[in-house]
Protein backbone atom coordinates (compact mmCIF):
# COMPACT_ATOMS: atom_id res chain seq x y z
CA UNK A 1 94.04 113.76 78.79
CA UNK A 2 94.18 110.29 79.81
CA UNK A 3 94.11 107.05 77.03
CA UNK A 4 90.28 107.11 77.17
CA UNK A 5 89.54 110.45 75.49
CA UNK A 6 88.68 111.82 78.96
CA UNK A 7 90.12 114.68 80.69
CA UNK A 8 90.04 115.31 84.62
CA UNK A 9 90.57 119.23 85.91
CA UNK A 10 92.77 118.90 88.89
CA UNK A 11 91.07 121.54 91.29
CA UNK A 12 92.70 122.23 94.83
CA UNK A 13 91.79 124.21 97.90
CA UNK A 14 93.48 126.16 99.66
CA UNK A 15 94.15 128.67 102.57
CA UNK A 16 97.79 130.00 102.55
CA UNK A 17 99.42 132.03 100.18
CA UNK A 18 102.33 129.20 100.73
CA UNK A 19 99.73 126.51 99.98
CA UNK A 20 98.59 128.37 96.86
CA UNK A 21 102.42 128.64 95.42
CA UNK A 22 102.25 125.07 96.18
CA UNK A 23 99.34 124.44 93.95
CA UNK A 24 100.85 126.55 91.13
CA UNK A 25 103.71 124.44 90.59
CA UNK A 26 102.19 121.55 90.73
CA UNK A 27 99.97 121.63 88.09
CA UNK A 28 96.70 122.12 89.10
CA UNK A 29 94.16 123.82 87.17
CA UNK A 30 91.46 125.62 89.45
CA UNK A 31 92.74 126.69 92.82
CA UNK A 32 90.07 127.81 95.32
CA UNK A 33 91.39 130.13 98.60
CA UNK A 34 89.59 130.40 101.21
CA UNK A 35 91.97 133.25 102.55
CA UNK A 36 90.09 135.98 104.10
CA UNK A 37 92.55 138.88 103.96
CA UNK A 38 92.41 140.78 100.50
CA UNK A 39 96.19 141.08 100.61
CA UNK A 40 96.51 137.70 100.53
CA UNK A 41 94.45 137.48 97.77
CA UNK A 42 96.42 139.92 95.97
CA UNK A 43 99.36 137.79 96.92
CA UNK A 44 98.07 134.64 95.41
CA UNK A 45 97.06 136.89 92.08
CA UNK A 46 100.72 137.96 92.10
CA UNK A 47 102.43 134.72 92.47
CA UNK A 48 100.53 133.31 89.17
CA UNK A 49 103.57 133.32 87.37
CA UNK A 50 104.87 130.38 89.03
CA UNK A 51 101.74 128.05 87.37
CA UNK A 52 102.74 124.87 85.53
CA UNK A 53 99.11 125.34 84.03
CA UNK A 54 98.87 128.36 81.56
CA UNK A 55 95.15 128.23 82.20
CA UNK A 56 95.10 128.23 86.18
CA UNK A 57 91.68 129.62 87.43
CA UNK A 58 91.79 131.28 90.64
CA UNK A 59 88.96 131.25 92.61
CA UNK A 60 88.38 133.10 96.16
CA UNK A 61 85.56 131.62 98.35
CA UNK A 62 84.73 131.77 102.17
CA UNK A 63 82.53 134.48 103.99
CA UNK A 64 82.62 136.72 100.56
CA UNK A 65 79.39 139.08 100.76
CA UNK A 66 77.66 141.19 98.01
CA UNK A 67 79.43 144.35 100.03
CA UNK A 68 83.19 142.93 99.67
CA UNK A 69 82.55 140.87 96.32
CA UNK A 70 83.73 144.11 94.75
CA UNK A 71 87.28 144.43 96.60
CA UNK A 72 87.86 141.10 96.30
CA UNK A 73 87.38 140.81 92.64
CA UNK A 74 89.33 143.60 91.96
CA UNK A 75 92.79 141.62 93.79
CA UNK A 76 92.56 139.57 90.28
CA UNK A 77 91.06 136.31 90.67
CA UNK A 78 88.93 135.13 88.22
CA UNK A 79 86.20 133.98 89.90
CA UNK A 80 84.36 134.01 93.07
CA UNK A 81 82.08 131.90 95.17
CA UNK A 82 79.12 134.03 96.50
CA UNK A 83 77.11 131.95 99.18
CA UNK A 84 75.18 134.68 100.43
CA UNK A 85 73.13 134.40 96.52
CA UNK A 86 71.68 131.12 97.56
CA UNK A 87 71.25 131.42 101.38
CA UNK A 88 67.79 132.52 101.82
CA UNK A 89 66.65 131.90 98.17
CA UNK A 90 63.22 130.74 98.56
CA UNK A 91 62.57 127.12 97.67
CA UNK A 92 60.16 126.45 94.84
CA UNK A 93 57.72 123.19 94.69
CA UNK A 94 57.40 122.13 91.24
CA UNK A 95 56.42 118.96 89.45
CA UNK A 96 56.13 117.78 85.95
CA UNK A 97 54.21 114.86 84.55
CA UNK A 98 55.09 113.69 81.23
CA UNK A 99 52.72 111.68 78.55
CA UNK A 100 54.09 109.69 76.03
């Protein structure tokens, strides 16, 4: 928390297990891995001891599908990013007009 009152969550990518042990012990608060290999994944879960961060989120993303959401979620993260929800969603025109 900074002098101001406000509070900035220190989020970091990343794409190695190595990188991710990195993160851990340095404090930040979100890590997002783009590794693509589920054991890797697993490995990242695993190595969540080392967090300076009691409250480290980790987050898988890159080329996850509906079919492998499942096995990924299951290595431990807690959350993961799903493009394939928001690829072909269909765009909707909409307008408002307000009167006072």
């Amino acid at each position: 928390m900074t002098r101001s009152g406000h509070s900035v969550t220190i989020e970091v990518e990343v794409q190695t297990v190595g990188e991710a042990c990195q993160a851990l012990r340095s404090g930040a608060e979100w890590i997002i891995s783009t590794t693509r290999s589920i054991p890797q994944l697993r490995d990242v879960v695993a190595h969540r001891h080392l967090a300076t961060t009691p409250s480290v989120v980790l987050e898988a993303s890159g080329a996850i599908t509906l079919p492998t959401a499942r096995a990924i979620a299951e290595t431990g993260v807690n959350a993961l990013s799903v493009g394939e929800l928001t690829h072909s969603a269909p765009a909707l025109d909409l307008s408002m007009q307000l009167q006072p």
